[in-house]
Protein backbone atom coordinates (compact mmCIF):
# COMPACT_ATOMS: atom_id res chain seq x y z
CA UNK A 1 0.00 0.00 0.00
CA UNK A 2 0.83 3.78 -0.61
CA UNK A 3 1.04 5.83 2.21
CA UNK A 4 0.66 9.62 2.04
CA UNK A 5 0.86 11.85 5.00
CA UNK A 6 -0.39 15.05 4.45
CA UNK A 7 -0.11 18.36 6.81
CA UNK A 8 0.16 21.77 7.22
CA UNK A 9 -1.21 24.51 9.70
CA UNK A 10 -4.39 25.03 11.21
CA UNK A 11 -7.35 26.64 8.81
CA UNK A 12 -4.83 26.02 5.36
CA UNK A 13 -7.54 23.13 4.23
CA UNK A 14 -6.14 19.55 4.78
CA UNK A 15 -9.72 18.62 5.74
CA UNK A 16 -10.88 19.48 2.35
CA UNK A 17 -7.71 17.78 0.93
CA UNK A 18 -8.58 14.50 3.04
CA UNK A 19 -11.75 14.71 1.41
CA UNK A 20 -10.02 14.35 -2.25
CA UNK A 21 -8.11 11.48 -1.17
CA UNK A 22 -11.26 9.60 0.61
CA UNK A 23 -13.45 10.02 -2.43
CA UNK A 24 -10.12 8.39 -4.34
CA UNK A 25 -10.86 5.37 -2.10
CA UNK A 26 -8.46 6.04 0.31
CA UNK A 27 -8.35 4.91 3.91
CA UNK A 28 -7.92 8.30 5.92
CA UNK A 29 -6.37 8.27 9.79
CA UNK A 30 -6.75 11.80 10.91
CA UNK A 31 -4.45 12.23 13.33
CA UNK A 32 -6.46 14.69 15.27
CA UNK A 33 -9.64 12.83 15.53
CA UNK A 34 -7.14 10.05 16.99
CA UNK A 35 -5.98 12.28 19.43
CA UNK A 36 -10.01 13.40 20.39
CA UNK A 37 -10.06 9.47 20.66
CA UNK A 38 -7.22 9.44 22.91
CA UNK A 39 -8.59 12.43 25.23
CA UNK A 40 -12.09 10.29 25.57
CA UNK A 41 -11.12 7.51 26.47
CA UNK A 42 -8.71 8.71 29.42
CA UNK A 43 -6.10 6.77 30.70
CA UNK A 44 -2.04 7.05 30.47
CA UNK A 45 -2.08 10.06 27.99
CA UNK A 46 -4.56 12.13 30.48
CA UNK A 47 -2.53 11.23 33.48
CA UNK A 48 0.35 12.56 31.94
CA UNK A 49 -1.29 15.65 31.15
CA UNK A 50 -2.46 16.30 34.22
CA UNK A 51 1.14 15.95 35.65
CA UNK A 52 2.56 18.04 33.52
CA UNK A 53 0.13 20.76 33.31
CA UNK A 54 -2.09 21.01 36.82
CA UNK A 55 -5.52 22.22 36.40
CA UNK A 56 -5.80 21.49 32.58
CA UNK A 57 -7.77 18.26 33.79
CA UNK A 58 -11.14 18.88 35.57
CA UNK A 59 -13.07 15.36 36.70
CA UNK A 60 -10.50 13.13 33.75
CA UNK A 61 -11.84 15.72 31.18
CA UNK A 62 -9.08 17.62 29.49
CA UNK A 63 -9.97 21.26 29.41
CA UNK A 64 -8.33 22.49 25.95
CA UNK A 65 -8.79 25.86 25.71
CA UNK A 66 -6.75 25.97 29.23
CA UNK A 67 -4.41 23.76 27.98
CA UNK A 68 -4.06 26.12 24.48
CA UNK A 69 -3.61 29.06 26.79
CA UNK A 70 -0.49 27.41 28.79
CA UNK A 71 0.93 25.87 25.38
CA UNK A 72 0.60 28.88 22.68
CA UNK A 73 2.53 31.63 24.95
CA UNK A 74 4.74 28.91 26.49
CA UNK A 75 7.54 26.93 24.01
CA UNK A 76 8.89 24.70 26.61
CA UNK A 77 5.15 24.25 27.41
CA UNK A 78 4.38 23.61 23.77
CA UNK A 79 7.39 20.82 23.52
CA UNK A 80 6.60 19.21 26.46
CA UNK A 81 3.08 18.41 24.96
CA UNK A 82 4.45 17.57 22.15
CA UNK A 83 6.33 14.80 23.57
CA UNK A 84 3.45 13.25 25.57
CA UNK A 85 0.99 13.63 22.64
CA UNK A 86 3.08 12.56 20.00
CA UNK A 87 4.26 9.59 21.91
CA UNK A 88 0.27 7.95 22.18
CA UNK A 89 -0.74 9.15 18.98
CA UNK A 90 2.37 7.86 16.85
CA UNK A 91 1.26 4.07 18.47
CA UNK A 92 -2.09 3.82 17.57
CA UNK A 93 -1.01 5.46 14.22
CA UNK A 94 1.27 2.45 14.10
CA UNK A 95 -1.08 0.40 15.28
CA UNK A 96 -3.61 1.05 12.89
CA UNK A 97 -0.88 0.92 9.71
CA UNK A 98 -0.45 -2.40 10.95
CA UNK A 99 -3.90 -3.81 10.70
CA UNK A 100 -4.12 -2.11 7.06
CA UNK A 101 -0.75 -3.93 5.85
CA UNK A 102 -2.21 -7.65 7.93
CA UNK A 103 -5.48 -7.24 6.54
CA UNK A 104 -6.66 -7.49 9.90
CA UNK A 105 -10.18 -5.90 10.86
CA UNK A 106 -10.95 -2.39 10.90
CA UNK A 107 -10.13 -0.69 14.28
CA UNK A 108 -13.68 1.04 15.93
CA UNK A 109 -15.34 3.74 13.54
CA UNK A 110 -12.89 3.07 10.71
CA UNK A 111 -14.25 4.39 7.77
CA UNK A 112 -15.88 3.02 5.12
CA UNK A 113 -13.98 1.61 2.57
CA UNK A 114 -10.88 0.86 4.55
CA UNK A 115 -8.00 -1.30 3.43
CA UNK A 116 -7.68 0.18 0.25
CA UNK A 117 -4.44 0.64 -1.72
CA UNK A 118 -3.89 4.36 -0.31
CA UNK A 119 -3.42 5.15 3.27
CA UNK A 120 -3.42 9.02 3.89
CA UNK A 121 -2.12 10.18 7.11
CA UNK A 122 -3.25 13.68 8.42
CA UNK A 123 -1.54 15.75 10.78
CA UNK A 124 -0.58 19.21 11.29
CA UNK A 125 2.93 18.26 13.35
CA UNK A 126 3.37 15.09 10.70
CA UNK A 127 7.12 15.36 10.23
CA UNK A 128 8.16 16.60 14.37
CA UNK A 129 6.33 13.86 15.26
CA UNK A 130 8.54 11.03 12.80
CA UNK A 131 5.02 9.82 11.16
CA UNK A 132 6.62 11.18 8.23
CA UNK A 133 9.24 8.22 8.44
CA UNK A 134 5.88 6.12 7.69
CA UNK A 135 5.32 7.78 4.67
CA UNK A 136 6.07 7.00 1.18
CA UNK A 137 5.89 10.62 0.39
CA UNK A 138 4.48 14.02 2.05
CA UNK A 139 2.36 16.42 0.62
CA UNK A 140 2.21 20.00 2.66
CA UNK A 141 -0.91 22.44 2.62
CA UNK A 142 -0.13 26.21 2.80
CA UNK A 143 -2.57 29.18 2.99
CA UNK A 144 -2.71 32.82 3.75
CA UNK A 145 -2.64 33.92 7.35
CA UNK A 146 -5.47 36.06 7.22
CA UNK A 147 -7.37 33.87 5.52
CA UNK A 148 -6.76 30.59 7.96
CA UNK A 149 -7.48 33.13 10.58
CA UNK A 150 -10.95 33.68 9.41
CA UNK A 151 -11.65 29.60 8.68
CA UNK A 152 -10.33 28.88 12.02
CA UNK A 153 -12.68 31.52 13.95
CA UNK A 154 -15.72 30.53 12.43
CA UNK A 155 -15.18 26.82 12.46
CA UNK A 156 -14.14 26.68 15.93
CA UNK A 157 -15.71 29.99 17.71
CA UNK A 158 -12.58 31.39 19.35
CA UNK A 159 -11.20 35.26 18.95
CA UNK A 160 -9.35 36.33 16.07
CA UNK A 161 -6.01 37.04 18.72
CA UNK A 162 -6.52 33.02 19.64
CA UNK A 163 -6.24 31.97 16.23
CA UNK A 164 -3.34 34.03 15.79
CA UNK A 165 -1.69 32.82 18.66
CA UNK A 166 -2.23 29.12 17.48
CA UNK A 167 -0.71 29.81 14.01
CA UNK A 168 2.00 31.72 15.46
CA UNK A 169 2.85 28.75 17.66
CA UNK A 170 3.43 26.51 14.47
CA UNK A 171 5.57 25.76 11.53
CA UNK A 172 6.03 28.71 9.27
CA UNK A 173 5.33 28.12 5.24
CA UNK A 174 9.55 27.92 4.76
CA UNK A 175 9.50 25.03 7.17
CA UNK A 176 6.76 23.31 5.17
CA UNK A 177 8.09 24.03 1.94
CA UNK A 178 11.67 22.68 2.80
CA UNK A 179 10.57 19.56 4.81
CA UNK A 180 7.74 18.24 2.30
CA UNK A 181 7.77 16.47 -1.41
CA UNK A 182 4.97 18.60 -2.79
CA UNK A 183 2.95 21.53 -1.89
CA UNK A 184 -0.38 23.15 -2.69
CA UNK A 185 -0.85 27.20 -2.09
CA UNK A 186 -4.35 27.14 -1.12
CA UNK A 187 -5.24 30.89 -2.13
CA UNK A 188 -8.60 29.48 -4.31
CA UNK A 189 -11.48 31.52 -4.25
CA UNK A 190 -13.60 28.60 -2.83
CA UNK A 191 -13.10 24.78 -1.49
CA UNK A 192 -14.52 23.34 -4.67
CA UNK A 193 -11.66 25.50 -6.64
CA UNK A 194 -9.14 24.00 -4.40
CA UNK A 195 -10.73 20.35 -3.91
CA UNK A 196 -10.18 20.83 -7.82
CA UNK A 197 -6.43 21.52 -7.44
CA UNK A 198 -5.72 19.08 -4.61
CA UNK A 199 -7.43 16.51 -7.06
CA UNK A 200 -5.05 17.20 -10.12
CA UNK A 201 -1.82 17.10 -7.74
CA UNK A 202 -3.22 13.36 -6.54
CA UNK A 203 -3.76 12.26 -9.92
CA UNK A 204 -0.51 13.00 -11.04
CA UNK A 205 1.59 11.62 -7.82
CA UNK A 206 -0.26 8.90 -6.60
């Protein structure tokens, strides 16, 4: 199987890229919705968590917005999260690429359509985290600031000065553009226009 990893910074459009790829018949592990998955269900990650940052755990629910206030302003913060986070979500990554190459049954809510000849991996800290190393090749999604500023706002209902703050705590375009096999400037004047783009760059790669 081919596996893709795809990232890039928050509110550039991977989702809409992810979309391209599972319409191609791909078999899509979002990294983030494994992390949600992680947060849910508790256990060594959350303990961790609450060790290293007291009070950003209320009653075993992770409280992210206090977490993302510690984190964003804080880079030693920010790596040390990195480290826990990366650590549980790299293994069930692994875990997962590992029932896809065994042809073993779908982990819980895979989606439909899994086991196909294309694995896409999603992540916005892809290559820090070495899931990049499982990758046959990387493909990097870029995007005005001003513009992710105003997807990430209305998608997630935070401030315009916390969305900055969260794209100012990651990887500038430079970093993307020197680490990854192919990118795609996302400055379309809609999704479809750039669902269209992401569509011709698959075709011609994968």
């Amino acid at each position: 199987m081919t596996v893709l990893g795809l990232t890039g910074g928050s509110g550039t459009g991977k989702t809409t890229a992810l979309g391209v790829l599972a319409e191609r018949g791909a078999t899509v592990i979002d990294c983030d919705a494994v992390y949600h998955e992680l947060v849910a269900a508790g256990g060594l990650m959350i303990a961790e968590l609450a060790h290293r940052f007291p009070g950003v755990v209320e009653n075993g629910r992770l409280q992210r917005k206090a977490l993302g206030q510690i984190v964003f302003h804080d880079p030693a913060a920010l790596a040390d999260l990195n480290v826990i986070t990366h650590k549980y979500v790299c293994q069930a990554v692994d875990d997962r690429l590992t029932a896809l190459a065994l042809h073993s049954p779908p982990w819980r809510g895979a989606p439909q359509g899994w086991g196909g000849s294309i694995v896409a991996i999603e992540a916005i800290a892809l290559i820090e985290s070495g899931l990049n190393t499982r990758c046959d090749l990387v493909v990097g999604i870029l995007a005005p600031a001003d513009e992710r500023i105003r997807r990430i706002t209305a998608r997630e209902g935070i401030g315009p000065a916390y969305a900055q703050s969260r794209i100012e705590s990651q990887k500038p375009d430079e970093w993307f553009r020197t680490h990854c096999d192919h990118i795609i400037e996302n400055a379309y004047p809609s999704p479809a226009a750039f669902a269209e783009a992401c569509r011709r760059l698959f075709d011609r790669i994968l």
